[in-house]
Protein backbone atom coordinates (compact mmCIF):
# COMPACT_ATOMS: atom_id res chain seq x y z
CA UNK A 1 -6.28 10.07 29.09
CA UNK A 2 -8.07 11.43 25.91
CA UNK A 3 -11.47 10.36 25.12
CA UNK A 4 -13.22 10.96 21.80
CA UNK A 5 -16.72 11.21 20.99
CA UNK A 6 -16.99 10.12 24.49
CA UNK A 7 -20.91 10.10 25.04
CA UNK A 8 -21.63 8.19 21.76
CA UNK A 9 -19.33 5.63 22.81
CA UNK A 10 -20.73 5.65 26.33
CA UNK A 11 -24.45 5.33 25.13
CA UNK A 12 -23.22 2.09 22.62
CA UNK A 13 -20.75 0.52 24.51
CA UNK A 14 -21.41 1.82 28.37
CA UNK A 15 -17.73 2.99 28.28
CA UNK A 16 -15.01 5.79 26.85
CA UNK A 17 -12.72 4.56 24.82
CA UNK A 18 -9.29 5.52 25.00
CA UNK A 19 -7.24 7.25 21.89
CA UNK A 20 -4.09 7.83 23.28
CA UNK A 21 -0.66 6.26 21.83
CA UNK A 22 1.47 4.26 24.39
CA UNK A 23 4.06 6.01 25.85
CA UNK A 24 7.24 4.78 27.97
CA UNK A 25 10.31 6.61 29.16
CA UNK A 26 12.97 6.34 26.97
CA UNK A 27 15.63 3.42 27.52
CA UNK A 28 12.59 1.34 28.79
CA UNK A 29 13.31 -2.40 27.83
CA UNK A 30 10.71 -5.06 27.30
CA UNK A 31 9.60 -7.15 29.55
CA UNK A 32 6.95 -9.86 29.36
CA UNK A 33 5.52 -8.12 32.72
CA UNK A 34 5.49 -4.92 30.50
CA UNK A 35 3.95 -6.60 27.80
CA UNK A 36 1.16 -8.13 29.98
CA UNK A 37 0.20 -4.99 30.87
CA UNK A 38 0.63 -2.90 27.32
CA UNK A 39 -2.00 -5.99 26.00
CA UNK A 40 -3.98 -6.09 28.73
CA UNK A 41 -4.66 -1.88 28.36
CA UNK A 42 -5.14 -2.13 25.02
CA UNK A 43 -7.84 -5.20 25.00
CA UNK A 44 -9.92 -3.51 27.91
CA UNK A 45 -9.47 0.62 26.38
CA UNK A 46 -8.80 0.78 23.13
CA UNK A 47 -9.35 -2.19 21.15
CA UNK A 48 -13.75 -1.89 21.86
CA UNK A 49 -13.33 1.33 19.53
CA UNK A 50 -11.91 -0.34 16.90
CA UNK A 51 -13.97 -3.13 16.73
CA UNK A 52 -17.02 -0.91 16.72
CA UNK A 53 -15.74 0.75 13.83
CA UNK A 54 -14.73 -2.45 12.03
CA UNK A 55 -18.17 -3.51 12.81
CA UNK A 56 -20.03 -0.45 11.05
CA UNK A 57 -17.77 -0.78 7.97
CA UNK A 58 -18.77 -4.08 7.79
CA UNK A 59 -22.64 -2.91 8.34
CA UNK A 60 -23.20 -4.71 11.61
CA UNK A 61 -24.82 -1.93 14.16
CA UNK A 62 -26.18 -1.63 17.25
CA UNK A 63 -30.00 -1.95 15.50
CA UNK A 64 -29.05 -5.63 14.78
CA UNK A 65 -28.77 -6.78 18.68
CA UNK A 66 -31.79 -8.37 19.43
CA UNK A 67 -31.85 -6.67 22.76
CA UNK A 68 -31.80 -3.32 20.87
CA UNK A 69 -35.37 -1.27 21.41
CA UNK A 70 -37.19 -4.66 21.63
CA UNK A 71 -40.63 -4.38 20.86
CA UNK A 72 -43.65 -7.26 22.09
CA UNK A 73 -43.92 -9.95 19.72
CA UNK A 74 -47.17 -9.08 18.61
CA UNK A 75 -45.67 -5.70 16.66
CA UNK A 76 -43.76 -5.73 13.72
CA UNK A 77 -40.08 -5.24 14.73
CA UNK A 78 -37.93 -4.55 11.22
CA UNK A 79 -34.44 -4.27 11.85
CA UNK A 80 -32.38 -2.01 8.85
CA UNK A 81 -29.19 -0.51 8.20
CA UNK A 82 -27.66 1.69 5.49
CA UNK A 83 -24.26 1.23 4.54
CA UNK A 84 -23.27 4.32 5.17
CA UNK A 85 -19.69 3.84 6.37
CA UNK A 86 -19.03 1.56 3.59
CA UNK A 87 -20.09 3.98 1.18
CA UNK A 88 -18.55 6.88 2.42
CA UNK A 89 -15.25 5.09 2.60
CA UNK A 90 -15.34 3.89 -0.63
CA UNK A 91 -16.37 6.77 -2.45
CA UNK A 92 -13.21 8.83 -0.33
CA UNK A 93 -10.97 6.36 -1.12
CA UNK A 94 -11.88 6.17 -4.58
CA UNK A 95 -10.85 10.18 -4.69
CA UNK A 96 -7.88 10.16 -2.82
CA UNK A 97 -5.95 6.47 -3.82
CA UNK A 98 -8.08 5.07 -6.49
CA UNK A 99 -5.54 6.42 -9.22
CA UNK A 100 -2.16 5.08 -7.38
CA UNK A 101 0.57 7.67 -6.42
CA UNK A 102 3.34 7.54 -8.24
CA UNK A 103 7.24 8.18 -7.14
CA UNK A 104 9.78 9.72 -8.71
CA UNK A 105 13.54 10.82 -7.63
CA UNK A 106 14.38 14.38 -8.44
CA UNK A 107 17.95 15.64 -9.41
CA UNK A 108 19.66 15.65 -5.75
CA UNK A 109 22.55 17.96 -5.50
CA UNK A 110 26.01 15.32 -6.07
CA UNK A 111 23.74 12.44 -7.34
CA UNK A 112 24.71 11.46 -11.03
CA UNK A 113 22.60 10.60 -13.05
CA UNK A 114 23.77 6.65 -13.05
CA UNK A 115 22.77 6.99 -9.07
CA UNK A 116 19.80 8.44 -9.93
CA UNK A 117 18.97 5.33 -12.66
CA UNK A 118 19.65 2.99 -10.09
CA UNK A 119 17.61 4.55 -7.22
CA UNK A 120 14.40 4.13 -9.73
CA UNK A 121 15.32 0.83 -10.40
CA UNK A 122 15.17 -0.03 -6.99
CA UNK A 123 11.87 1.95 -6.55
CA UNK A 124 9.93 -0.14 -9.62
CA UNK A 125 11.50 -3.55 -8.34
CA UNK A 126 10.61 -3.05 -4.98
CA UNK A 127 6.99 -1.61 -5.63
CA UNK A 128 6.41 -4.52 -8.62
CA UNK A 129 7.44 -7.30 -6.23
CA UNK A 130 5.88 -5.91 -3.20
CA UNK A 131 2.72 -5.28 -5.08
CA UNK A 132 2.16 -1.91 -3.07
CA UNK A 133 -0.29 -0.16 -4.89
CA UNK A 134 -2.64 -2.84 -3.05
CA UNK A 135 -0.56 -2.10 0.36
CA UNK A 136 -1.06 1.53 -0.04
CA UNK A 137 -4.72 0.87 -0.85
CA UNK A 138 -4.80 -1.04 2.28
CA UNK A 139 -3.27 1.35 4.15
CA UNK A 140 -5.20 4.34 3.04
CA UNK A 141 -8.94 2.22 3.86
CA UNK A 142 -7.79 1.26 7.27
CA UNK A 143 -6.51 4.63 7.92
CA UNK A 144 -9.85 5.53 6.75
CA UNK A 145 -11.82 2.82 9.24
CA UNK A 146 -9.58 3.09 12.44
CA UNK A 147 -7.97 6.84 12.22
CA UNK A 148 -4.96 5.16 11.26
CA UNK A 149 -2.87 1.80 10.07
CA UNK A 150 0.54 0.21 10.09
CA UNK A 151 3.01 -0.95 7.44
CA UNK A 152 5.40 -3.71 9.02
CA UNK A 153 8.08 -4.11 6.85
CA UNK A 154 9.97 -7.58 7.20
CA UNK A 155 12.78 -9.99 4.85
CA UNK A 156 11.09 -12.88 2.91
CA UNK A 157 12.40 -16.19 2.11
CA UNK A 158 14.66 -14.61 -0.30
CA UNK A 159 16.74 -11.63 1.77
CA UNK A 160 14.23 -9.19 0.21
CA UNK A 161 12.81 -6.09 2.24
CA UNK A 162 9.04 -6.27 2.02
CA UNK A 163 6.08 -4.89 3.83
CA UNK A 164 2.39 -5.79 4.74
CA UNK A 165 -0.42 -3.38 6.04
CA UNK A 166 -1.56 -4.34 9.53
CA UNK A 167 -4.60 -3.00 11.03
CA UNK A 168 -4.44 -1.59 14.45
CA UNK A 169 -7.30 -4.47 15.84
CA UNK A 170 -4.28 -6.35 17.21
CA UNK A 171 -1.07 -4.26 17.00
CA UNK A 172 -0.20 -1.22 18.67
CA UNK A 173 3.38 0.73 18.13
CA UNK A 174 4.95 2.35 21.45
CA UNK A 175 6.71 5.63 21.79
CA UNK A 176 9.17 7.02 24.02
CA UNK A 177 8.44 10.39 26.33
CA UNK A 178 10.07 12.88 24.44
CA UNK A 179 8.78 15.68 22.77
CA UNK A 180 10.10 13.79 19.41
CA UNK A 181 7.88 10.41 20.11
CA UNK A 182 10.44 8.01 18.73
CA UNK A 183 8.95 4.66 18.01
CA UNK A 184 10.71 2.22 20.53
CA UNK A 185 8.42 -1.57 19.55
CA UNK A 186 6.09 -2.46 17.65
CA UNK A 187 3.58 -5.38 19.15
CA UNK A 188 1.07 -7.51 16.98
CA UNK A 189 0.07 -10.26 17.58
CA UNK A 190 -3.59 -12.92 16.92
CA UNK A 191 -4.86 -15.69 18.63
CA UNK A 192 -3.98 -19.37 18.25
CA UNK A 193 -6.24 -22.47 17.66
CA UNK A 194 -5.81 -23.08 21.57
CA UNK A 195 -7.35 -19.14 21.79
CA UNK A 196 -3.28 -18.00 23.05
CA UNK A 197 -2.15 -15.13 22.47
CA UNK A 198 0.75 -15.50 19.83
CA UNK A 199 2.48 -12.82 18.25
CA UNK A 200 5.88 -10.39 17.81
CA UNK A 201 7.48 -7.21 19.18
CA UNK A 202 10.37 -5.38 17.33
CA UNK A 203 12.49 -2.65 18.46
CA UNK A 204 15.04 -1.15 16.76
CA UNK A 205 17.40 -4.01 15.84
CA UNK A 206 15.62 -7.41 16.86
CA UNK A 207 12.46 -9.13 16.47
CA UNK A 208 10.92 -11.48 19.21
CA UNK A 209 8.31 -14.00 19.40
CA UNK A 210 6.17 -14.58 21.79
CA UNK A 211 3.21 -16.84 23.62
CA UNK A 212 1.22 -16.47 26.38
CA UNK A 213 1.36 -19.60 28.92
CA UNK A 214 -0.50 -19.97 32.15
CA UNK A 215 2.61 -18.29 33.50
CA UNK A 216 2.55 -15.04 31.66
CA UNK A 217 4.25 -13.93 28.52
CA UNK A 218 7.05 -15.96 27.05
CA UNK A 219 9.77 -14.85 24.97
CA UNK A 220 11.68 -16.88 22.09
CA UNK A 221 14.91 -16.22 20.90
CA UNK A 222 15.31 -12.68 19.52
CA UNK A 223 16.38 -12.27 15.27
CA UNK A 224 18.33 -9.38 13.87
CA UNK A 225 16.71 -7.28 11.57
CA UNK A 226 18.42 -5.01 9.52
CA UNK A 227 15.90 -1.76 8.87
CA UNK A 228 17.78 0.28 11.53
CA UNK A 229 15.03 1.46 13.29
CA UNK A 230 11.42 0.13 14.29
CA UNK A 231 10.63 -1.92 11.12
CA UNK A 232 6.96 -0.47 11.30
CA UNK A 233 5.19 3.14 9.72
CA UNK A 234 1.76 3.95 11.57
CA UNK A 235 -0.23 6.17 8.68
CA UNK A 236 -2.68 8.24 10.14
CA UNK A 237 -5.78 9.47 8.55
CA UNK A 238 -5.59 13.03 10.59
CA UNK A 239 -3.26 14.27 13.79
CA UNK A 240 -5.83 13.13 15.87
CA UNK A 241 -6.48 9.17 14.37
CA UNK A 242 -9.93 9.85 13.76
CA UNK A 243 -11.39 7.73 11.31
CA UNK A 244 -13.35 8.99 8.10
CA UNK A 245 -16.87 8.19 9.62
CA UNK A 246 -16.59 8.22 12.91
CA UNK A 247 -17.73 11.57 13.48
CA UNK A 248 -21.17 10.84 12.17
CA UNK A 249 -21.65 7.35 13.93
CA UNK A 250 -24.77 8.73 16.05
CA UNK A 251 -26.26 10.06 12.47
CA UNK A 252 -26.06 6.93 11.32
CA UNK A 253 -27.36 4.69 14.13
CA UNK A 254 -30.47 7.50 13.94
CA UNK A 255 -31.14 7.03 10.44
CA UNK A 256 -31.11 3.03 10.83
CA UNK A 257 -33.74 3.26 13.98
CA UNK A 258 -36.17 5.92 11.64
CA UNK A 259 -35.55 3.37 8.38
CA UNK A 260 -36.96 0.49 10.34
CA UNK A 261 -39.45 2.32 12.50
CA UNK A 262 -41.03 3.58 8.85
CA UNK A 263 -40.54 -0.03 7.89
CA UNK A 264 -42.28 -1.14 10.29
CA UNK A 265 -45.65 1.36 9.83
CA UNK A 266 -45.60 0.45 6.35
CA UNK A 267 -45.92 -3.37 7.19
CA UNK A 268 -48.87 -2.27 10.02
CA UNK A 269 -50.68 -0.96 7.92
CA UNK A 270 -50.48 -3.67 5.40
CA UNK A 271 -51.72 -5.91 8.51
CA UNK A 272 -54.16 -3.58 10.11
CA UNK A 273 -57.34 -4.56 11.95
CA UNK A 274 -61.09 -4.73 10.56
CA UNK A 275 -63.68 -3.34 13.59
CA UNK A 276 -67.23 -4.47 13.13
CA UNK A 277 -70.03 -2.57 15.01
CA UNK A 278 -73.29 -3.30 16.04
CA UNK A 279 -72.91 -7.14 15.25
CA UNK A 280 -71.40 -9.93 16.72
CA UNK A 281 -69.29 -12.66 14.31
CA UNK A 282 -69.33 -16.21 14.50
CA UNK A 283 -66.01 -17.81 13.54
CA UNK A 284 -67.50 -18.98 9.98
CA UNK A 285 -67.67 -15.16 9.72
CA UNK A 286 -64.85 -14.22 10.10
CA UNK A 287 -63.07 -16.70 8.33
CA UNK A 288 -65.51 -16.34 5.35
CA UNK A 289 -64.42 -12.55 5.53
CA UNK A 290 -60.69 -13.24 5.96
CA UNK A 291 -60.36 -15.69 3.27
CA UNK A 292 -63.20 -14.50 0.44
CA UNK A 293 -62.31 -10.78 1.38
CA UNK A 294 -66.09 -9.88 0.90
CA UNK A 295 -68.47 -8.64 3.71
CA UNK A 296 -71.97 -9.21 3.27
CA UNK A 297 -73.75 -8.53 6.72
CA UNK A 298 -77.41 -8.39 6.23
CA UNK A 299 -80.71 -9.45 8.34
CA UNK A 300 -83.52 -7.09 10.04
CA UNK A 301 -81.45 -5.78 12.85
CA UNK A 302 -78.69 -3.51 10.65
CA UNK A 303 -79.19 -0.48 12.12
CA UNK A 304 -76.45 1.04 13.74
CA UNK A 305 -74.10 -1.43 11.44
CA UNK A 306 -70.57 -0.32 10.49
CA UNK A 307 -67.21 -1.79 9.43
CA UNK A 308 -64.06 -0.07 9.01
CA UNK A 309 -60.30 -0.14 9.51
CA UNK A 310 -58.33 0.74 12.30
CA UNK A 311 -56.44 3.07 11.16
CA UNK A 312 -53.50 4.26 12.95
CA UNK A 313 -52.13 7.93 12.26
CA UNK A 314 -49.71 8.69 9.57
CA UNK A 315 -46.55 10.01 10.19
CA UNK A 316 -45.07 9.54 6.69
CA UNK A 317 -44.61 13.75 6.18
CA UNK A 318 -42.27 13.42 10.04
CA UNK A 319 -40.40 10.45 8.93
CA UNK A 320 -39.58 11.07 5.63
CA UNK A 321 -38.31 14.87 6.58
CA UNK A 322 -36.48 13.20 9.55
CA UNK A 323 -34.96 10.58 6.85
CA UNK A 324 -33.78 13.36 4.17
CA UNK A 325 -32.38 15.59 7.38
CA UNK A 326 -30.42 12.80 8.27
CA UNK A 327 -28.80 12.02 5.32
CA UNK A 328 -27.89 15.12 4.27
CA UNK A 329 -26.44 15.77 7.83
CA UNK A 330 -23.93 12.58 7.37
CA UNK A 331 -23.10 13.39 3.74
CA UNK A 332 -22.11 16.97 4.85
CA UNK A 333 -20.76 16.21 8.15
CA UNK A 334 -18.54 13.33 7.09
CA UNK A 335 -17.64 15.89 4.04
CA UNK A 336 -17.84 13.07 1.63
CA UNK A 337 -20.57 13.76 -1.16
CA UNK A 338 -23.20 11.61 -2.17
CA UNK A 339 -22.21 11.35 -5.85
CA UNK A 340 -25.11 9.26 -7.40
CA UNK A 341 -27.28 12.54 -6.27
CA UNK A 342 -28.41 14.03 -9.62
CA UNK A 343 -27.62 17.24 -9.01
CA UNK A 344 -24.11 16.07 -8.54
CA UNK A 345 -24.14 14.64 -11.43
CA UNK A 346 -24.67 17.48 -14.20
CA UNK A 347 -22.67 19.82 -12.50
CA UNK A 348 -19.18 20.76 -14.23
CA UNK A 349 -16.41 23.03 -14.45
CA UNK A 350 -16.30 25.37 -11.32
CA UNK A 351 -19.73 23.83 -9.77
CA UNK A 352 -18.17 20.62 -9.59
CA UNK A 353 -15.17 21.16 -7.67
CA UNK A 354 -17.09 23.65 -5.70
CA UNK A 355 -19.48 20.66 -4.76
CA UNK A 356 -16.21 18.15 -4.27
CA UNK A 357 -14.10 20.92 -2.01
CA UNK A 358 -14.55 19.54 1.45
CA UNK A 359 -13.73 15.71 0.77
CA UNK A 360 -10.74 17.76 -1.36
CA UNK A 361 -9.46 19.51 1.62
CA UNK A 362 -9.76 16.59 3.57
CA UNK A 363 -7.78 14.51 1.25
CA UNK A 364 -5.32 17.25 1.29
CA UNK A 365 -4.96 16.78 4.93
CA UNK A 366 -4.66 12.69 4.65
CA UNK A 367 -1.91 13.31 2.25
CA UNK A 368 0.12 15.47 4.16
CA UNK A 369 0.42 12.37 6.43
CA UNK A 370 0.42 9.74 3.74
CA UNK A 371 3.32 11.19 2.38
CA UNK A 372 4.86 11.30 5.74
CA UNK A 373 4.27 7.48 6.03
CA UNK A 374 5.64 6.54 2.33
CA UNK A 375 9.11 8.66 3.32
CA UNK A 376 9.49 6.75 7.05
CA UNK A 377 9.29 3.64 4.61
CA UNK A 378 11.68 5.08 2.48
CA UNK A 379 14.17 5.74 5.05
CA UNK A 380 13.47 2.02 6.37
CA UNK A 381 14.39 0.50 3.12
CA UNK A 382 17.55 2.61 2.60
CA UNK A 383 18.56 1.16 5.92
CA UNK A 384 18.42 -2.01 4.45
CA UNK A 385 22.07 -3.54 3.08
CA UNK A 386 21.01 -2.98 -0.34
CA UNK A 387 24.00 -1.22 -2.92
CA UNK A 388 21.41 0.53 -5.04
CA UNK A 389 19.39 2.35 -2.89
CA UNK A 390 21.17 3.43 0.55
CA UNK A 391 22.54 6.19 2.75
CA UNK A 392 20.62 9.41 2.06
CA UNK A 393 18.86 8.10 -1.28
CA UNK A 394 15.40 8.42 0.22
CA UNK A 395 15.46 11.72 0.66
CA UNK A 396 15.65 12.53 -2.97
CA UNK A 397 12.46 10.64 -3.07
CA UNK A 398 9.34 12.60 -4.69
CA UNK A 399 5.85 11.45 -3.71
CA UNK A 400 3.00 12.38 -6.00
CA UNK A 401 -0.80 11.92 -5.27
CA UNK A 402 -3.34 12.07 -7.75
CA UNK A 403 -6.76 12.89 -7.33
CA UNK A 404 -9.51 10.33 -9.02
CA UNK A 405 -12.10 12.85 -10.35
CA UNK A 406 -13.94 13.72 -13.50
CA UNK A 407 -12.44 16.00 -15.81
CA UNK A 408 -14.09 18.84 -17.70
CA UNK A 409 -11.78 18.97 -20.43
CA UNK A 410 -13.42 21.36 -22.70
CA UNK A 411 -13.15 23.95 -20.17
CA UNK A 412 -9.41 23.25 -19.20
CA UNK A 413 -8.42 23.58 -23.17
CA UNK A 414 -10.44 27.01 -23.44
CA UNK A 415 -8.57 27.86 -20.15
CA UNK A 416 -5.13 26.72 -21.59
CA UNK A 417 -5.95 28.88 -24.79
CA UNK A 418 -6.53 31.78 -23.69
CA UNK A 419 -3.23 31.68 -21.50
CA UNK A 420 -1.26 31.33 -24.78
CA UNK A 421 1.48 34.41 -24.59
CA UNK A 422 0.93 35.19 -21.33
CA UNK A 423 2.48 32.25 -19.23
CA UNK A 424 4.75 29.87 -20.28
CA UNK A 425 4.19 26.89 -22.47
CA UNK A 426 4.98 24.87 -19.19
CA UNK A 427 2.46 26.09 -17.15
CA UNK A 428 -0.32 26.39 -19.84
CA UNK A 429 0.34 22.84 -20.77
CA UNK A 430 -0.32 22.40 -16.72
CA UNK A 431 -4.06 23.39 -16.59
CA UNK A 432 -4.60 19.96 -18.44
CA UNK A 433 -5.42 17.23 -16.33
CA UNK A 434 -4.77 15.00 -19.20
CA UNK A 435 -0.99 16.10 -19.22
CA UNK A 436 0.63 14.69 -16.08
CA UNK A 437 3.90 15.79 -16.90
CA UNK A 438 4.16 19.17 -18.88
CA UNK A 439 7.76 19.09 -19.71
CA UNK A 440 7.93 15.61 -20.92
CA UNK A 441 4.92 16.74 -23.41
CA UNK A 442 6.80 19.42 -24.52
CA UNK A 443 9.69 17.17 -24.98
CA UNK A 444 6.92 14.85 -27.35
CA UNK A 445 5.72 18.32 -29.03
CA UNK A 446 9.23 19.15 -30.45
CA UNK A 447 9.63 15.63 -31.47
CA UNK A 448 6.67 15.48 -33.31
CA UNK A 449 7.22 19.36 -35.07
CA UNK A 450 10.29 17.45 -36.35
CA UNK A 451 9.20 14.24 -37.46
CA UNK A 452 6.32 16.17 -39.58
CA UNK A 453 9.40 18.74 -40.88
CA UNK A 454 11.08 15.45 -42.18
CA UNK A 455 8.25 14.15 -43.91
CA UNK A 456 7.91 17.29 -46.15
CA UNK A 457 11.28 17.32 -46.58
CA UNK A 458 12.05 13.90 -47.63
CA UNK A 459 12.58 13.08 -51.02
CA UNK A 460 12.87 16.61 -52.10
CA UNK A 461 15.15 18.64 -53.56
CA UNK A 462 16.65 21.17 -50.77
CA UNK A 463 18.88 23.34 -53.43
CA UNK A 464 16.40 24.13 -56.46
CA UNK A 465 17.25 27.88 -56.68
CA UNK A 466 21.10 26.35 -57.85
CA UNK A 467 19.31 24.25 -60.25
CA UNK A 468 17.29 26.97 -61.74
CA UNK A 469 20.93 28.85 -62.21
CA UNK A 470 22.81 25.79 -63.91
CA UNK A 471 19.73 25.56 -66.33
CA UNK A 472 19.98 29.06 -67.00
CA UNK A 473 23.78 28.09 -67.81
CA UNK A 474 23.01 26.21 -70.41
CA UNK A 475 21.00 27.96 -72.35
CA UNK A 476 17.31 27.26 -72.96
CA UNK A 477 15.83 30.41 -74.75
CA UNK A 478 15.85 31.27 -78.03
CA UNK A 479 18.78 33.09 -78.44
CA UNK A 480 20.97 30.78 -76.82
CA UNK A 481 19.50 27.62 -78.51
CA UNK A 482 21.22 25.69 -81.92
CA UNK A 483 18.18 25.02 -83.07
């Protein structure tokens, strides 16, 4: 058993959570008994993790339970919360997905290049009517949230492959024991209007329903489907499915109790009390005070007479460096910047990417995985009966990522220029980030060098030196002329 974060979760949730995938010895058939008790595991150890993380993405932490820190009615008792694991996520997933990745099939050793036509066909058809630049988007943000996510692939109404993203709230894949970890089912399932459990497990060539009666687990009649393997991918966000923000959960919880703590000085001392010494108040008094806001105590015994504030003592300076310390401490940990910060904002060139290298390395790592994910789905759908794309025509499958970042464009072109004669026109055409594919601009270069070499051209003589002999020919000087 592998806990994570263990005392975080212990101190929110009085429990460890656990992180480990289900494993079964290999062979292992399903059985609703086996089911019961996959569920079962997963609903008491693992599912409480994911539903606290769900729950801070969605900005609902532990400082809004009522029960949290409760202070005596008579106190002020603000209750705030940054959005920091919304904002992280977003701003990461704006870097690493937010311009789609693109596929492409490279020149495989056999594959002609009417193959090689129809293999992209198949690739725009299926990513057009599968709309999966939002599944990937879904994928990556719940890989983000959860440490990882699931594509299910399945046939629609027409005999078409297609494929959803499922988050891992209420699925869960299972492996086999071997040092390989071969997929064996994949289990979702959700909860009926009678609150059943309803749902599906796959394995490698069938899909079955099933319900849960006051009997147990029931199974329906099992349906062939034709991916040739578990019809499911599990993305993960790192080796270990940690999610983007859960390593700075505790920083965040801390910064929410010290927002509404200074929220709540700020409102006593908008409401603080008036002492009055050396004279007692009627109640016309004090509501004369309270309502007029004047004070005008007078008479022969004022001696000894003073009002003032309570005033409690200010811990603004504490707070405020305990605020800053915090936030820098999630933007760093969680290496995500904070990129409405100012400073951020006028850097360029080498200071930027200096600045952006962390959530760049981590991207780096997520797409080492992600690509993982998009070739199991490849290998899936070339499973499928389909004539176009089939047998080994996934593997010729390219997957390019593209980063989502500003561009300092001046410096790239002095870059490129001063690399002119030293590398090739390839590669300094490659510096650019606004050329995505150097070759194919070369390809546009040369077609434009002509196009401008036929416009001088056209229209004009090409062979005037053989003119300027034939009118020699004739004679046009004096000598030669009649006149």
């Amino acid at each position: 058993m592998a806990h994570e974060f263990h005392s975080f979760y212990y101190d929110q949730m009085q429990r460890e959570p656990e992180t480990e995938d289900f494993r079964v010895p290999a062979g292992t058939e399903m059985t609703p008994e086996l089911l019961q008790r996959l569920i079962d595991e997963f609903e008491q150890a693992h599912k409480p993790r994911y539903e606290y993380l769900d729950a801070a993405y969605r900005g609902h932490y532990a400082i809004f339970d009522r029960a949290w820190r409760r202070k005596p009615d008579y106190k002020p008792d603000n209750r705030m919360a940054a959005d920091f694991a919304y904002t992280i996520t977003q701003t990461f997933e704006g870097y690493f997905i937010g311009v789609p990745m693109t596929l492409s099939v490279r020149n495989a050793e056999g594959m002609p290049d009417s193959r090689k036509s129809a293999v992209e066909a198949f690739i725009a058809e299926f990513t057009a009517r599968n709309l999966q630049e939002d599944v990937d988007a879904e994928l990556s943000k719940m890989a983000s949230k959860f440490g990882h996510a699931y594509e299910m692939l399945y046939q629609d109404e027409d005999g078409m492959p297609r494929s959803i993203a499922v988050a891992p709230l209420t699925a869960f894949m299972v492996y086999d024991d071997s040092v390989l970890k071969r997929p064996l089912f994949f289990v979702r399932w959700f909860y009926g209007d009678d609150g059943a459990i309803k749902g599906s497990w796959s394995d490698a060539a069938q899909v079955v329903d099933f319900a849960r009666t006051n009997e147990g687990f029931a199974f329906g009649e099992p349906s062939a489907h034709a991916f040739g393997s578990v019809p499911a991918v599990d993305f993960r966000q790192n080796t270990e499915g940690r999610g983007l923000y859960e390593g700075v959960l505790s920083l965040i919880e801390q910064y929410n109790a010290v927002l509404s703590e200074k929220a709540n000085d700020v409102e006593y001392f908008s409401d603080c009390y008036m002492v009055v010494k050396g004279k007692e108040l009627d109640e016309s008094e004090i509501e004369n005070i309270r309502e007029n806001k004047i004070i005008n105590l007078f008479g022969e015994s004022t001696e000894g007479l003073d009002v003032m504030f309570l005033v409690k003592p200010n811990a603004d300076g504490v707070q405020e460096n305990l605020i800053n310390r915090l936030e820098t401490l999630i933007y760093k940990t969680a290496m995500v910047p904070d990129i409405t910060d100012d400073n951020f904002a006028t850097a360029s060139g080498i200071a930027l990417k200096m600045r952006m290298m962390p959530m760049s390395n981590l991207a780096r790592n997520k797409e080492l995985k992600f690509r993982r994910g998009v070739q199991e789905r490849m290998r899936l759908l070339a499973a499928y009966p389909n004539a176009d794309f089939a047998g080994d025509d996934w593997q010729a499958v390219e997957v390019t990522m593209h980063r989502n970042m500003p561009d300092d464009l001046q410096s790239e072109a002095s870059v490129a220029g001063q690399l002119s004669g030293i590398v090739s026109e390839e590669t300094q055409l490659s510096v650019l980030s606004c050329v995505s594919d150097p070759k194919a601009e070369m390809q546009r270069k040369r077609d434009e060098q002509e196009e401008k070499a036929d416009a001088i051209s056209g229209g004009m003589p090409t062979n005037r030196t053989a003119q300027a002999d034939d009118t020699e020919e004739e004679g046009t000087n004096d000598e030669g002329s009649d006149l």
